[in-house]
Protein backbone atom coordinates (compact mmCIF):
# COMPACT_ATOMS: atom_id res chain seq x y z
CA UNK A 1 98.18 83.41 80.08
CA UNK A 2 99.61 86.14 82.59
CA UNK A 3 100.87 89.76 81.31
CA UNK A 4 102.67 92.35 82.75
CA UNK A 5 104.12 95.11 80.73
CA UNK A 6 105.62 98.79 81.38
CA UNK A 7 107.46 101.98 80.33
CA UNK A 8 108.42 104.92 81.67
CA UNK A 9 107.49 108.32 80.01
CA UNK A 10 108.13 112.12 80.60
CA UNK A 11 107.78 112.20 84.35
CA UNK A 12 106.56 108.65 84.84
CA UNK A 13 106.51 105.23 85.25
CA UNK A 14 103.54 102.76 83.90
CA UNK A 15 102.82 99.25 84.79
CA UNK A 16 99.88 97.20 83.57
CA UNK A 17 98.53 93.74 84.54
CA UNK A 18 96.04 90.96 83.37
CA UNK A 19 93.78 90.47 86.63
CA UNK A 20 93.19 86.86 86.11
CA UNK A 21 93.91 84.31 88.87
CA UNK A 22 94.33 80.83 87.10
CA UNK A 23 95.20 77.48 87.67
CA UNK A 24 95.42 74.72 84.87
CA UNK A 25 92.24 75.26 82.76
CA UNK A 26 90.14 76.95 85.89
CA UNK A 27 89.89 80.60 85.91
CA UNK A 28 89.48 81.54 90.12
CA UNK A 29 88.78 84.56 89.52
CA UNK A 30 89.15 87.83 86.74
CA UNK A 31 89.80 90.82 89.22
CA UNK A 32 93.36 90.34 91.07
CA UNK A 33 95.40 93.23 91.39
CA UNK A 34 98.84 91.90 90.18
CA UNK A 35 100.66 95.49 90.34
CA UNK A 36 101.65 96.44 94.32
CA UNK A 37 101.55 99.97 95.60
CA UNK A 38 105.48 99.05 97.74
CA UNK A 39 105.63 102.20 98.84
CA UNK A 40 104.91 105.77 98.31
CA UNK A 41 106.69 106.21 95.24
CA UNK A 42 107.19 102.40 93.97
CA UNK A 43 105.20 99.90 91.83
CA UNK A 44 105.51 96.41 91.51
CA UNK A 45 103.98 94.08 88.89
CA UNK A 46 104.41 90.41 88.92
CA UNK A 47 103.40 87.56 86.98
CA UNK A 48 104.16 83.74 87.97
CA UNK A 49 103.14 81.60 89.91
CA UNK A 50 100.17 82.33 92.15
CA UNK A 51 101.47 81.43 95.77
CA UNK A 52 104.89 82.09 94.92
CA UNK A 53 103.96 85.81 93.69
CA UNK A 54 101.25 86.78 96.58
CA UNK A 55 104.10 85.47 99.16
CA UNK A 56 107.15 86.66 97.66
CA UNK A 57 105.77 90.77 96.41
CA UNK A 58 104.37 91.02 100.25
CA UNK A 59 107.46 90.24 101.70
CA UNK A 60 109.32 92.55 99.91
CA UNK A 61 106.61 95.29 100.25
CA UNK A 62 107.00 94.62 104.03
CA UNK A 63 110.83 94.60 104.27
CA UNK A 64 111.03 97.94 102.33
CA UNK A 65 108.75 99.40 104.71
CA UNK A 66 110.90 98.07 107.72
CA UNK A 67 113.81 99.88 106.17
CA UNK A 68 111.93 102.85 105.99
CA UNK A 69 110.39 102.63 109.58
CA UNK A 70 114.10 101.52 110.83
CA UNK A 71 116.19 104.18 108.91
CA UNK A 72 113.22 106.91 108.39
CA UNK A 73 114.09 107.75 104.66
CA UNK A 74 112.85 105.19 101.97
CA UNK A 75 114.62 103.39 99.75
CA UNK A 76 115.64 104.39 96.15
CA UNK A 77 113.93 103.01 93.32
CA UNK A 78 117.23 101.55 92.41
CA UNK A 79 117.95 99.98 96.01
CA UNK A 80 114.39 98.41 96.24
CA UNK A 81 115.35 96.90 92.95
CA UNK A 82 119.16 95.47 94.06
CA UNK A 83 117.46 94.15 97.11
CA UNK A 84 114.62 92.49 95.59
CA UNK A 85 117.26 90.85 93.21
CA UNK A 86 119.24 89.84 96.20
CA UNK A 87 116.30 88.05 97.75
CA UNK A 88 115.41 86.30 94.55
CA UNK A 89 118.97 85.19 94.01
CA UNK A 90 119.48 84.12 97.71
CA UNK A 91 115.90 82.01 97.27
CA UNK A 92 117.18 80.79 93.97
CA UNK A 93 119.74 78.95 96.12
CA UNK A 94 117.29 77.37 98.88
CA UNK A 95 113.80 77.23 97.37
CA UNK A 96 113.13 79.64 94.39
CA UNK A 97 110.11 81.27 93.53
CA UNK A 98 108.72 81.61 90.16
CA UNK A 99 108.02 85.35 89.89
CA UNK A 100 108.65 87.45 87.35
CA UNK A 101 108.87 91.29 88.10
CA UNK A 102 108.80 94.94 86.67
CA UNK A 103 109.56 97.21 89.53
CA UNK A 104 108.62 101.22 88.84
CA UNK A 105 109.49 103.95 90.66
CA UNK A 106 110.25 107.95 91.20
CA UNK A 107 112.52 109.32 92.97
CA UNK A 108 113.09 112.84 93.84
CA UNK A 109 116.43 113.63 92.18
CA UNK A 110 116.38 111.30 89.53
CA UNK A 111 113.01 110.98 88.19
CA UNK A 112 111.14 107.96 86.62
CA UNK A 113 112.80 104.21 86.26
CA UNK A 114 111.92 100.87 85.57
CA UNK A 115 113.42 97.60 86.15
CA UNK A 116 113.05 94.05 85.11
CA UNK A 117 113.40 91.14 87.51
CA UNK A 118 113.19 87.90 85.88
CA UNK A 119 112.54 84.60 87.71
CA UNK A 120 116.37 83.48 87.90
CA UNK A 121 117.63 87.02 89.68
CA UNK A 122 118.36 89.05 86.41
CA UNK A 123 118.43 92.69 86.86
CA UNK A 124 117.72 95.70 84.39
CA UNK A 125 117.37 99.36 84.06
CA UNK A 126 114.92 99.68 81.22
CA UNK A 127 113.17 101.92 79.25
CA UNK A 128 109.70 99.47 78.37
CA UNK A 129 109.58 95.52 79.04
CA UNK A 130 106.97 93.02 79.74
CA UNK A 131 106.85 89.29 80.88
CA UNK A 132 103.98 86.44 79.82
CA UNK A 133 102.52 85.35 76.89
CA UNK A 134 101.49 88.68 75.83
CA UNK A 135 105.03 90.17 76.06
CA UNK A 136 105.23 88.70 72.20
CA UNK A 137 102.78 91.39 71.38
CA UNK A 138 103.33 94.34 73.61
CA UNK A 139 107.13 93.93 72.31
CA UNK A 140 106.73 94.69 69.26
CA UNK A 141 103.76 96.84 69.84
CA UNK A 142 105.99 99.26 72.52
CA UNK A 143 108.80 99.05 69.50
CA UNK A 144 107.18 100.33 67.26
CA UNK A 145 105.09 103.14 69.44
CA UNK A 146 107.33 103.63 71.85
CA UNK A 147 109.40 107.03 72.12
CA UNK A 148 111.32 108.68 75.12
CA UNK A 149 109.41 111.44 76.63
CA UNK A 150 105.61 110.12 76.18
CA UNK A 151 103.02 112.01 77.87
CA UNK A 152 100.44 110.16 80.05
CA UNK A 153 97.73 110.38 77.25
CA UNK A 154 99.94 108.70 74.69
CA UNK A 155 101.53 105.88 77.42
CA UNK A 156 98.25 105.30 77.92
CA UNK A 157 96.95 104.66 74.33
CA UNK A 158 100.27 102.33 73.68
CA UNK A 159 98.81 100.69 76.34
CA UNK A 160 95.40 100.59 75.32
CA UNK A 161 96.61 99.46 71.78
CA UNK A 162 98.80 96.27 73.83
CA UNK A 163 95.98 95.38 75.53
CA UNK A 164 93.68 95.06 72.49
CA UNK A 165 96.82 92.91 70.71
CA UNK A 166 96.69 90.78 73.40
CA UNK A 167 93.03 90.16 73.34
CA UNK A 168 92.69 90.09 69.59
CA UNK A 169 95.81 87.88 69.71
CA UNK A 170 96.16 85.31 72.30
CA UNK A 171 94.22 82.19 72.08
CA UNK A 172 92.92 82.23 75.79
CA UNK A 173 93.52 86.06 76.37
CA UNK A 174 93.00 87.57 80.33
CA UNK A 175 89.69 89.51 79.94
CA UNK A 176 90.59 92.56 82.22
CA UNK A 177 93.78 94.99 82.98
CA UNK A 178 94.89 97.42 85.70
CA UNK A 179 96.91 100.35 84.67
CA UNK A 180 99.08 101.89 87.29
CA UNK A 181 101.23 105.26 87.02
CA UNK A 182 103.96 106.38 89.52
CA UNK A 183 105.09 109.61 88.77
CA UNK A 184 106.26 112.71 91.35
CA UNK A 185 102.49 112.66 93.16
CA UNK A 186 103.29 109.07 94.46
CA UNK A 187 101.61 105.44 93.17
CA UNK A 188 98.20 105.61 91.88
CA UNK A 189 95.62 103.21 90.33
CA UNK A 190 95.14 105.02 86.63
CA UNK A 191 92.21 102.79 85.10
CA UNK A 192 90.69 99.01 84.62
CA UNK A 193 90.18 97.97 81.41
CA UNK A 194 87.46 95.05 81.71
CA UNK A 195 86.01 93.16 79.50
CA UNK A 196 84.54 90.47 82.14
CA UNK A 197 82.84 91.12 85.89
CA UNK A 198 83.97 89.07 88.13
């Protein structure tokens, strides 16, 4: 019952992620950090499959810090996205991999974005999104709430508010969250919201 969910405010970018690790009707464990620091600047949350997701947000964390270590300027938000695409869409081909991604970033002369990455290579500039079970209810919960130019305090209680939909919601909910912001300071952890110790 994975969740990943985001938006981008006034001067920032917010991803959040159930921390369960599951398989069938076994939960492994209820304190796996599903959003990746890629860089700097850059956020990536994931949901699908566990091997596939581990394997597949690693090697694009290392090949954007290859281009940065070859080239000595990072990439955009925007390039990290098109090449993370391009790798999903060339795997899609050979042997795909069943991740799902929202991919947050800031950048300098543009500001805050946020893209979706589904599964089958889709690409989107977006404003909020989210992928799992609970995207049903952070959907609607982010429509409703949702307004350009949030400040951190009020992303943060949309997200609080998703979070309690999905656990008030879902039949087998994920117990805990991890709320990460990007914003011009760089790609920090924000908060854990648990419910379980694991």
């Amino acid at each position: 019952m994975e969740c990943v969910f985001g938006l981008v405010g006034k001067g920032f970018a917010l991803i959040v992620a159930d921390s369960s690790a599951v398989h069938s009707i076994l939960v492994h464990k209820s304190n796996e950090d599903k959003v990746m620091v890629l860089d700097s600047h850059k956020l990536l949350g994931a949901s699908g499959e566990g091997g596939d997701r581990v394997q597949f947000t690693e090697y694009i964390q290392k090949n954007v810090h290859l281009y940065q270590f070859r080239n000595g300027i990072p990439l955009t938000t925007a390039a990290a996205a098109n090449f993370t695409r391009g790798e999903l869409a060339t795997a899609l081909r050979k042997n795909p991999y069943f991740v799902n991604i929202l991919l947050a970033g800031y950048d300098k002369d543009i500001g805050p974005s946020l893209y979706y990455i589904d599964y089958i290579a889709t690409l989107h500039k977006i404003d909020k999104g989210a992928f799992g079970y609970g995207s049903y209810f952070c959907l609607s919960m982010m429509d409703r709430h949702y307004h350009t130019g949030m400040t951190v305090e009020e992303a943060v209680d949309l997200a609080d508010k998703c979070i309690k939909e999905i656990r008030s919601r879902l039949v087998v909910a994920p117990p805990n969250f991890v709320i990460k912001i990007v914003d011009k300071d760089g790609a920090k952890e924000y908060a854990w919201r648990e419910t379980v110790n694991m």
